[in-house]
N, C-alpha and C. Protein backbone atom coordinates (compact mmCIF):
# COMPACT_ATOMS: atom_id res chain seq x y z
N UNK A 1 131.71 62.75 94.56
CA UNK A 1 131.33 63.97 93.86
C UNK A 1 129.83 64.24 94.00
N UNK A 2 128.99 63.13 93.91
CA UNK A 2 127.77 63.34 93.94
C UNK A 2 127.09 64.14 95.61
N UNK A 3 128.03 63.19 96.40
CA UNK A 3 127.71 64.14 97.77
C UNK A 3 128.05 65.33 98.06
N UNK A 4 128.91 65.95 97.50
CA UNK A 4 129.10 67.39 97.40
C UNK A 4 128.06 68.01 96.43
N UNK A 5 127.74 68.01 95.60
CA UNK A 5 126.73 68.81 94.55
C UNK A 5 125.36 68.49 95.02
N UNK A 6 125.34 67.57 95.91
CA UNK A 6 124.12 67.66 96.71
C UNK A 6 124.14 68.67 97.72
N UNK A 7 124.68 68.53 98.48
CA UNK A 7 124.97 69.05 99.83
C UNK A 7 125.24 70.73 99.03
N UNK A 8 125.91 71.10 97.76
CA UNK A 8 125.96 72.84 97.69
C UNK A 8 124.60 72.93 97.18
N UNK A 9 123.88 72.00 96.64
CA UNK A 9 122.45 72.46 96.05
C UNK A 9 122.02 72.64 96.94
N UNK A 10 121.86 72.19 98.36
CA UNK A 10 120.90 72.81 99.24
C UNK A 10 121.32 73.44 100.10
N UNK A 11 122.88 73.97 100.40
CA UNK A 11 123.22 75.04 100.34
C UNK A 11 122.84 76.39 99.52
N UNK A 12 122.64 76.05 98.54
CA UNK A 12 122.31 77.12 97.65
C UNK A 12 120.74 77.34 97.84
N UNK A 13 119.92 76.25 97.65
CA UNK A 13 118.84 76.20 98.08
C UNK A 13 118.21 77.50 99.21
N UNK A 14 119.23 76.95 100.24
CA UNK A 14 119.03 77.39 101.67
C UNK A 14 119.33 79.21 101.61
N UNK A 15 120.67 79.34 101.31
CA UNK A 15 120.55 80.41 100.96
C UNK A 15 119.72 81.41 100.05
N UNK A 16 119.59 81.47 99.26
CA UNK A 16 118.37 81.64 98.00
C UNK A 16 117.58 82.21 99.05
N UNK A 17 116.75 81.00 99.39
CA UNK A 17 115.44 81.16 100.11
C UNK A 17 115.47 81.90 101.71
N UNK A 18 116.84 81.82 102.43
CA UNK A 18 116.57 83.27 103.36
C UNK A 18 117.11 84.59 102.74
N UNK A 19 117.50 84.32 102.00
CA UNK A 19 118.08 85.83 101.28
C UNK A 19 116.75 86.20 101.15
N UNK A 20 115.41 85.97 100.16
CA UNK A 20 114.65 85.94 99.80
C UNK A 20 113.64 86.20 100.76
N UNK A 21 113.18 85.34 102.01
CA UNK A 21 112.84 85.25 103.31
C UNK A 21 113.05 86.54 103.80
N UNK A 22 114.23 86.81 103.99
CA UNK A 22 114.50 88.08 104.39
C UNK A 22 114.07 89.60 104.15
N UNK A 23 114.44 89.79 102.51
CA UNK A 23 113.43 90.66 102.08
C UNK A 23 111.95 90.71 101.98
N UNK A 24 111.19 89.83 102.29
CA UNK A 24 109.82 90.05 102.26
C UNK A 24 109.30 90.66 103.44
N UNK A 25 108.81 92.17 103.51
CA UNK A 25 108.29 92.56 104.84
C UNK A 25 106.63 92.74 104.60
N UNK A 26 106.63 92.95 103.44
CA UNK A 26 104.67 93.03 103.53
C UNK A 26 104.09 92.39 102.16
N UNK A 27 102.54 91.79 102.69
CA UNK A 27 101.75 91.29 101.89
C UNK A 27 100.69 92.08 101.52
N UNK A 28 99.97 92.00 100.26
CA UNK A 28 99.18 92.58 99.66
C UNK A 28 98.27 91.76 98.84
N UNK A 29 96.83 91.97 99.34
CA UNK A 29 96.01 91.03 98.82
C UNK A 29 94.90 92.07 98.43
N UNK A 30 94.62 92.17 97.11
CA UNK A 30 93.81 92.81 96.29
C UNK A 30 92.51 91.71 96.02
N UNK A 31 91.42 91.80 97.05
CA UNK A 31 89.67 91.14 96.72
C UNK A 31 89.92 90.92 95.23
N UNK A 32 89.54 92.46 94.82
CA UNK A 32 88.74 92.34 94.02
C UNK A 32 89.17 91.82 92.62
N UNK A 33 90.64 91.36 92.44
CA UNK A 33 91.47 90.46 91.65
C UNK A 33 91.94 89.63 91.97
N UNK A 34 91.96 88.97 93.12
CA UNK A 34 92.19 87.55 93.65
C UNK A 34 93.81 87.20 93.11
N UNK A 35 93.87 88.50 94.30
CA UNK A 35 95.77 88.22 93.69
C UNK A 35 96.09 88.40 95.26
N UNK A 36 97.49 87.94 95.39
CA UNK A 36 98.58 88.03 96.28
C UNK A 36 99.72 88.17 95.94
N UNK A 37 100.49 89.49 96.68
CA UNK A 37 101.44 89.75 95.94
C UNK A 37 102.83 89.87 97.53
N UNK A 38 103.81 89.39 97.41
CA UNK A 38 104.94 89.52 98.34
C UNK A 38 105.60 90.90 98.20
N UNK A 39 106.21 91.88 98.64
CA UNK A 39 106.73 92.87 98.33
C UNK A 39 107.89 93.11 99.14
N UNK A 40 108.99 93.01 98.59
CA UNK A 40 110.57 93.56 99.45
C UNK A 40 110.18 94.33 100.26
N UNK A 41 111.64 95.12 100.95
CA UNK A 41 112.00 96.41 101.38
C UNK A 41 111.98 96.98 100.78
N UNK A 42 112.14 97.46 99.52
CA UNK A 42 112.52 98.18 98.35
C UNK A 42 111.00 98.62 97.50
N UNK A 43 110.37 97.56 98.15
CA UNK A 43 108.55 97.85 97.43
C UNK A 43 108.65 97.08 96.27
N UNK A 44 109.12 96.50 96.24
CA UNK A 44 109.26 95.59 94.69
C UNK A 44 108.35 94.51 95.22
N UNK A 45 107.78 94.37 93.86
CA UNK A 45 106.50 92.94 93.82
C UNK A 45 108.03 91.48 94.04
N UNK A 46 107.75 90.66 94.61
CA UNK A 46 109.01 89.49 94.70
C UNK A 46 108.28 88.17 93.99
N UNK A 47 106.93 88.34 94.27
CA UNK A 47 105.99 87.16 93.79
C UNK A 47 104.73 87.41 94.18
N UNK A 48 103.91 86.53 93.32
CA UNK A 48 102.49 86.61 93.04
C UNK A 48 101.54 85.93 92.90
N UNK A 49 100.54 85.49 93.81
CA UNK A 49 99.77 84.32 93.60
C UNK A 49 98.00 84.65 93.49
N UNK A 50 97.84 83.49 92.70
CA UNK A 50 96.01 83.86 92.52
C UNK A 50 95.50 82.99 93.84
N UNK A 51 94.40 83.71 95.15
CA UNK A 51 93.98 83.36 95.80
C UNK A 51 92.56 82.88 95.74
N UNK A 52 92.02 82.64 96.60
CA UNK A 52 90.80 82.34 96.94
C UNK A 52 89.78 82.86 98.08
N UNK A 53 88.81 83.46 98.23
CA UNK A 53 88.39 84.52 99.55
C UNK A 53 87.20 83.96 100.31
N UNK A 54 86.54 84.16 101.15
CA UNK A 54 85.49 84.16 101.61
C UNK A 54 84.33 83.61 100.63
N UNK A 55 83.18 83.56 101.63
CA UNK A 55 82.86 82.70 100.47
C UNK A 55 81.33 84.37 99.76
N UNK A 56 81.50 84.96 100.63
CA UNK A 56 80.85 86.19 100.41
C UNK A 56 82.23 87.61 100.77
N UNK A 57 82.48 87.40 99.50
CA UNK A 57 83.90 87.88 99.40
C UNK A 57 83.72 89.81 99.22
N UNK A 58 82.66 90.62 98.59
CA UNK A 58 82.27 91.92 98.41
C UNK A 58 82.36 92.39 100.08
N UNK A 59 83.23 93.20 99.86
CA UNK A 59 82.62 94.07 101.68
C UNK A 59 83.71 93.78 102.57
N UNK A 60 83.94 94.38 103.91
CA UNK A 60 84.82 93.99 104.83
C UNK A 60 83.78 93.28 105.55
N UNK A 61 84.57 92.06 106.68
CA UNK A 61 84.10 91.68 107.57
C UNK A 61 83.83 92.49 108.35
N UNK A 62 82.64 92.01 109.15
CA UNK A 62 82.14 92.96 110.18
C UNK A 62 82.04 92.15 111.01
N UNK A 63 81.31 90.77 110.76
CA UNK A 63 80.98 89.87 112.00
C UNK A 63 81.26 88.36 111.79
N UNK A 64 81.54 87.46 113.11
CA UNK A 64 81.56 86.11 112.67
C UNK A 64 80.36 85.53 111.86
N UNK A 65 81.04 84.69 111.39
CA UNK A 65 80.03 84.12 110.27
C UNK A 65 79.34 84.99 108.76
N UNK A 66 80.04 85.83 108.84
CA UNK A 66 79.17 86.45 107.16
C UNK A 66 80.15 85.85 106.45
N UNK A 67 81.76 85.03 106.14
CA UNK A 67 82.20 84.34 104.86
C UNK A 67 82.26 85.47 104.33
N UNK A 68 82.81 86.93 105.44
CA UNK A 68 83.64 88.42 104.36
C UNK A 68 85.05 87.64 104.85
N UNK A 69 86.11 88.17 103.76
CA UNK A 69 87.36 88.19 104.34
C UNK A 69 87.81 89.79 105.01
N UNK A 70 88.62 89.91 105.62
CA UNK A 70 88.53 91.54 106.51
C UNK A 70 89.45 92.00 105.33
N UNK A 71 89.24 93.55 105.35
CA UNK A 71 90.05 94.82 104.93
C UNK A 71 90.77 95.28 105.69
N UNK A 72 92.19 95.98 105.58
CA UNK A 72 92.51 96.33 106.10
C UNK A 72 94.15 96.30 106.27
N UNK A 73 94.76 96.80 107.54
CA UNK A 73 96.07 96.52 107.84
C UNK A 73 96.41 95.70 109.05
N UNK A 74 96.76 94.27 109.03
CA UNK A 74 96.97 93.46 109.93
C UNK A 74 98.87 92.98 110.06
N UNK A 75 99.08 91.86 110.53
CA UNK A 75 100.37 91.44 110.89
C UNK A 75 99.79 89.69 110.76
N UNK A 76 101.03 89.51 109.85
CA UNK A 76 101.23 87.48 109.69
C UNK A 76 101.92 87.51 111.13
N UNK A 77 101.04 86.91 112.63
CA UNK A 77 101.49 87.07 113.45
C UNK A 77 102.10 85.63 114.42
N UNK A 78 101.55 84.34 113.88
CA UNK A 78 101.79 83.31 114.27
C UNK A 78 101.68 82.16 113.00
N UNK A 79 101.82 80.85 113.21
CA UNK A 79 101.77 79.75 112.02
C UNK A 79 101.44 78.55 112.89
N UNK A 80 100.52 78.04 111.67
CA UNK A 80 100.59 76.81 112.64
C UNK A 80 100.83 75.35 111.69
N UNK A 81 101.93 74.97 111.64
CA UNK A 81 102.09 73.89 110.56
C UNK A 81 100.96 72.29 111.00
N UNK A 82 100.66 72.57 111.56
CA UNK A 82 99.30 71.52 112.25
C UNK A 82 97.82 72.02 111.57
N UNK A 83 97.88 72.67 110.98
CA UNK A 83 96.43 73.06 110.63
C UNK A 83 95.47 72.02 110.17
N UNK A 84 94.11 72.82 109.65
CA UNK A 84 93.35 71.25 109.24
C UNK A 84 93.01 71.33 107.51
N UNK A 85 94.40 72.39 107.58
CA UNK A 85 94.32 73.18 105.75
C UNK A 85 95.87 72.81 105.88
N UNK A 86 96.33 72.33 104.75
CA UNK A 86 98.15 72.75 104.42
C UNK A 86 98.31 74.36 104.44
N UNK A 87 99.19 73.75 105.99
CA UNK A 87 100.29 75.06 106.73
C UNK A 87 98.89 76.23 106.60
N UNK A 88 99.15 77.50 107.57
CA UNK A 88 98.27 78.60 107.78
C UNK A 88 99.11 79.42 108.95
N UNK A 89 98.87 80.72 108.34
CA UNK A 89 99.49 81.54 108.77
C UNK A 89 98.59 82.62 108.90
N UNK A 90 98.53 82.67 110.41
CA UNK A 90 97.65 83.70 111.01
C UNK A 90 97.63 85.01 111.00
N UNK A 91 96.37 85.90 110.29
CA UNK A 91 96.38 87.18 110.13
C UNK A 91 95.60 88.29 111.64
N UNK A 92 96.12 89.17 112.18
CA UNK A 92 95.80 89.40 113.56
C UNK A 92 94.55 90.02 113.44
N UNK A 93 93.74 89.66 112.42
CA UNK A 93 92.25 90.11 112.49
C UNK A 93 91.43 89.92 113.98
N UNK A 94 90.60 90.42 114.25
CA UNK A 94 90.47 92.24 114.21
C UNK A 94 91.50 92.79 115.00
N UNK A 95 91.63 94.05 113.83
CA UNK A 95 92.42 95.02 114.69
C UNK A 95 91.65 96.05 115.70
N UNK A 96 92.14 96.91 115.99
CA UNK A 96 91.81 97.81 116.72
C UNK A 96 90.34 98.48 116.08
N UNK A 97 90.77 99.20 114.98
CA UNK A 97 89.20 99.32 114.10
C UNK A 97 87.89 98.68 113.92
N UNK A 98 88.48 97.25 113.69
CA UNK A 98 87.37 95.95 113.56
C UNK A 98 87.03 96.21 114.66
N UNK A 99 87.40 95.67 115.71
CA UNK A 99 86.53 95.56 117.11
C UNK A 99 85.72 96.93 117.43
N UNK A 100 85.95 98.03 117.15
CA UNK A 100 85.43 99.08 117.44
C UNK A 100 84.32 99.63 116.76
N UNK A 101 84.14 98.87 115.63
CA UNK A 101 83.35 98.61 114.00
C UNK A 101 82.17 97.64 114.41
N UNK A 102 82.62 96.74 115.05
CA UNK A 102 81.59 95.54 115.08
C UNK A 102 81.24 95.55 116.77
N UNK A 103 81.50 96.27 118.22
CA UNK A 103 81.32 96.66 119.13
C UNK A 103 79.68 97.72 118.61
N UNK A 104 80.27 98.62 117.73
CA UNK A 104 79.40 99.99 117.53
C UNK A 104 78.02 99.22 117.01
N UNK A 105 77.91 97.72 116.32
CA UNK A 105 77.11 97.31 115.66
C UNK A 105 76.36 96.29 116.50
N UNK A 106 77.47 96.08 117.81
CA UNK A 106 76.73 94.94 118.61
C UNK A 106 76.79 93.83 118.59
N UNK A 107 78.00 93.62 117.27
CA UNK A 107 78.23 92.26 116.87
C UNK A 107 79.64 91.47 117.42
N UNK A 108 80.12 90.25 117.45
CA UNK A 108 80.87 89.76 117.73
C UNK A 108 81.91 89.97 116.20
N UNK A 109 83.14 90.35 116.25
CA UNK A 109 83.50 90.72 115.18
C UNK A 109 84.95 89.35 114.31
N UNK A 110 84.19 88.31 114.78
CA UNK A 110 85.08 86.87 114.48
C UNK A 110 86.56 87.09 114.96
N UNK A 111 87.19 86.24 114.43
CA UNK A 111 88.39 85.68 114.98
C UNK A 111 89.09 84.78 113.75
N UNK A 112 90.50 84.46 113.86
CA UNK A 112 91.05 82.98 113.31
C UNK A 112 90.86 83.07 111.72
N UNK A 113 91.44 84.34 110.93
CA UNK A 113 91.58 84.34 109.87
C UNK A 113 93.36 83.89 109.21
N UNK A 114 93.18 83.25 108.74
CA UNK A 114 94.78 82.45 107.95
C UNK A 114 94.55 82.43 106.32
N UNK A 115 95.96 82.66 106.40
CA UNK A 115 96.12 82.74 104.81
C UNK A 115 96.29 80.97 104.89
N UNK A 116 95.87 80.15 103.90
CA UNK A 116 96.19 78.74 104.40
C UNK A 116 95.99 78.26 102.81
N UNK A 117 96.31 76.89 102.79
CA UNK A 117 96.39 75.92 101.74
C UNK A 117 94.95 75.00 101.46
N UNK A 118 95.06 74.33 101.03
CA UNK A 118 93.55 73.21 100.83
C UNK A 118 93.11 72.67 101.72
N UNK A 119 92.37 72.19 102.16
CA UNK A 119 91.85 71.10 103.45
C UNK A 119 92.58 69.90 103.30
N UNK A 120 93.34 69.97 104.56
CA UNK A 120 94.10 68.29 104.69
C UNK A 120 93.06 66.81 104.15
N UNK A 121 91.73 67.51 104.36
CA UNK A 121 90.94 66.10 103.86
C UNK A 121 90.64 65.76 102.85
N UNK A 122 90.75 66.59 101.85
CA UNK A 122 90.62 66.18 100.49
C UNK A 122 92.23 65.46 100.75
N UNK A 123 93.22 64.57 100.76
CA UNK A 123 94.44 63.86 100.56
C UNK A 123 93.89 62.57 100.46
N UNK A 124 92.54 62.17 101.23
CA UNK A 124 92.12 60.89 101.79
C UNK A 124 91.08 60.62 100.50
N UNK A 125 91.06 61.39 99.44
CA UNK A 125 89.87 60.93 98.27
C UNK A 125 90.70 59.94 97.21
N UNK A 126 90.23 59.53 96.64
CA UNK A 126 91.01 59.02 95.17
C UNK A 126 91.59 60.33 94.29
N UNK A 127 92.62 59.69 93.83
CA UNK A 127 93.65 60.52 92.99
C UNK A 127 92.35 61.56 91.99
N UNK A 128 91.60 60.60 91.64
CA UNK A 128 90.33 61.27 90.61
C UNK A 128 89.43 62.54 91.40
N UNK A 129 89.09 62.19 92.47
CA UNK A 129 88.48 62.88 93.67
C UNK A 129 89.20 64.17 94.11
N UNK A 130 90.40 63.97 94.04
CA UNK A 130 91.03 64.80 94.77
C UNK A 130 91.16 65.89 93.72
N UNK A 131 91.45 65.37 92.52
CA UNK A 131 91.53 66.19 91.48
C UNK A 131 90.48 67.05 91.25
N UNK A 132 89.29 66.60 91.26
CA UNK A 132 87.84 67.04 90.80
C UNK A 132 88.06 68.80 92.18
N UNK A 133 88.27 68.17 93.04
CA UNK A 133 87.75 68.77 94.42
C UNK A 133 89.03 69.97 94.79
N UNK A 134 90.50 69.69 94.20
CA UNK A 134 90.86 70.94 93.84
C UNK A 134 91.01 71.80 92.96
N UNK A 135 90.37 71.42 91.61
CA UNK A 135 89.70 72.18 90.75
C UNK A 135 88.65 72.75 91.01
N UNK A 136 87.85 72.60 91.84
CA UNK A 136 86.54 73.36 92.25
C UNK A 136 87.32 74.20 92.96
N UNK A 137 87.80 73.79 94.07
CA UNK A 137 88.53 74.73 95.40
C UNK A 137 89.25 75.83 94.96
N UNK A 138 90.07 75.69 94.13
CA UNK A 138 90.69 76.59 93.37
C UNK A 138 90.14 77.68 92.40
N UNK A 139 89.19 77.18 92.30
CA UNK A 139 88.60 78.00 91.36
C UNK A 139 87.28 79.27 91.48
N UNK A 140 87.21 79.10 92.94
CA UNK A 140 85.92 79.51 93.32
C UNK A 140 86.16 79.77 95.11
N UNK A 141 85.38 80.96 95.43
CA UNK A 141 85.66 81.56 97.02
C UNK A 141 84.97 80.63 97.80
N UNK A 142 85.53 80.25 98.50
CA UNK A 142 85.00 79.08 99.25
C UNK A 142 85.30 78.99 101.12
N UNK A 143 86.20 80.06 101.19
CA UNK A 143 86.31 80.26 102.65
C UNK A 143 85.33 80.44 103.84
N UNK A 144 85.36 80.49 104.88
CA UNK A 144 84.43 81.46 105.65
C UNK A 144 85.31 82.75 106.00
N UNK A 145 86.32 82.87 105.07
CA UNK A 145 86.52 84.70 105.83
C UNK A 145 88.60 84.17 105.39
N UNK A 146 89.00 83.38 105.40
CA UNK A 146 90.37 82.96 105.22
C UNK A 146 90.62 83.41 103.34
N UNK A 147 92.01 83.87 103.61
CA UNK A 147 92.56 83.54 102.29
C UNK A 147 93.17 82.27 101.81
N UNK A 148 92.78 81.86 101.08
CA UNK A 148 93.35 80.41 100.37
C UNK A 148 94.36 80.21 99.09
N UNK A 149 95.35 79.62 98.68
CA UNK A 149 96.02 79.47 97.93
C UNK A 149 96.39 77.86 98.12
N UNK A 150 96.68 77.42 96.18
CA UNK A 150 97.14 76.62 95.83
C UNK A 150 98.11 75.46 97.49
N UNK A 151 98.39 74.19 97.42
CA UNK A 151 99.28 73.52 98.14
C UNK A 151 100.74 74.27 97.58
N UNK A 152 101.25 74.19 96.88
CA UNK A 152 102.37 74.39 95.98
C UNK A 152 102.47 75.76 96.60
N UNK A 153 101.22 76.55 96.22
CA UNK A 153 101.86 78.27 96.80
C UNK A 153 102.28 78.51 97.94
N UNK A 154 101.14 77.43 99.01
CA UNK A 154 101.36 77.75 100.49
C UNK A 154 102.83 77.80 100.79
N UNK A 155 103.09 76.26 100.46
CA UNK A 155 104.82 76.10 100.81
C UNK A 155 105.73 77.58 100.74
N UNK A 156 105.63 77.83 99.48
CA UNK A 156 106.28 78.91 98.83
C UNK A 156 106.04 80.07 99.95
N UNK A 157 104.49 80.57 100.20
CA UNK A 157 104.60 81.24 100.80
C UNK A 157 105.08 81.36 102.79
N UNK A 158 104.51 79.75 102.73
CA UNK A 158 105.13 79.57 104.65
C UNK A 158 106.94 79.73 104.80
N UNK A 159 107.42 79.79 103.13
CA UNK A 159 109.18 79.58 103.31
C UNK A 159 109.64 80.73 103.26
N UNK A 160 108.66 81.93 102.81
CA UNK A 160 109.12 83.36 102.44
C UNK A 160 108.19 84.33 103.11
N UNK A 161 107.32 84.01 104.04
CA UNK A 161 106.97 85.51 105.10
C UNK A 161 107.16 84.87 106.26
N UNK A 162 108.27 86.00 106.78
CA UNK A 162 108.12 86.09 108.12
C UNK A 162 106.97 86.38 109.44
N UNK A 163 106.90 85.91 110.36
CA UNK A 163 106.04 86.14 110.99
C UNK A 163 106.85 87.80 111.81
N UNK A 164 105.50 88.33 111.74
CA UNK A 164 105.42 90.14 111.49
C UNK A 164 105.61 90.97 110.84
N UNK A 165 105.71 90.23 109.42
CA UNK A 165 105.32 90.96 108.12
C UNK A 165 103.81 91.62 108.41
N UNK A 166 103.80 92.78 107.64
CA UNK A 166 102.54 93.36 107.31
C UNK A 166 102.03 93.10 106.55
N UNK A 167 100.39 93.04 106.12
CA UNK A 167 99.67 92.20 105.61
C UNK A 167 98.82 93.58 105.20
N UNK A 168 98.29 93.74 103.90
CA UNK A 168 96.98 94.66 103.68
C UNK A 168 96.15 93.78 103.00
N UNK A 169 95.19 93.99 103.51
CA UNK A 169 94.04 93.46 102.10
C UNK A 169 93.22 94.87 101.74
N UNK A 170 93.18 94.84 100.14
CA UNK A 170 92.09 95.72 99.99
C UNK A 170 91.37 95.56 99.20
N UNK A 171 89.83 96.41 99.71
CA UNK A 171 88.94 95.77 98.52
C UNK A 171 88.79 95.17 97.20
């Protein structure tokens, strides 16, 4: 008996979570409230997480290295479960605009923005350490230009957007 009520829990599990999977076609990340929000087909909010931004978070990116996160309308276009953050999922920054934005300015207009999880290297501190160091992380913009969320959220979120969901961030 026990191997059956296992085996439908993650059946159920499984299902749940592409049903769920399924409906998510776009993301929405609001700066200036350090929110993330999943949104159906239907436009319905599905879920919601408090992020973390750049580490000079006011403003769109314009160029590598200012620690803006970009504005705008992009695509979750690749993943890379190897990252050197838990799981990250690549936003196709710059778009067409950006480059044409930061061309007009002369600048190189960066690259390699991911929505991603904590740094794999905080795992290697003491239980005390680690604690200290994702309470700071969490609590404060600390990126160079990436959105960040909780370990716990990432999962959540690497199990429920598809890659070529649409992505907005806005100021």
């Amino acid at each position: 008996m026990r191997k059956i009520t296992l085996s439908l829990t993650l059946l159920l599990s499984f299902l749940f979570t592409s049903a769920v999977m399924a409906k998510v076609v776009r993301v929405e990340v609001r700066k200036s409230n350090r929110v993330m929000e999943l949104i159906d087909h239907k436009g319905e909010v599905i879920r919601t997480y408090d992020v973390m931004l750049g580490q000079s978070p006011i403003g769109p990116k314009v160029q590598r290295g200012d620690n803006k996160t970009p504005e705008g309308k992009y695509k979750i276009n690749w993943r890379n479960p190897k990252s050197s953050y838990f799981l990250s999922l690549h936003i196709s920054y710059p778009n067409k605009e950006d480059r044409q934005n930061s061309r007009d300015l002369g600048v190189d207009p960066g690259d390699n923005i991911f929505i991603h999880g904590l740094p794999n290297k905080i795992q290697r501190l003491s239980s005390f350490e680690r604690r200290i160091a994702e309470s700071i992380l969490l609590s404060t913009d600390w990126t160079n230009g990436c959105i960040a969320v909780s370990n716990k959220d990432m999962q959540e979120i690497w199990d429920l957007v598809p890659n070529g969901a649409d992505i907005e961030i806005l100021p």
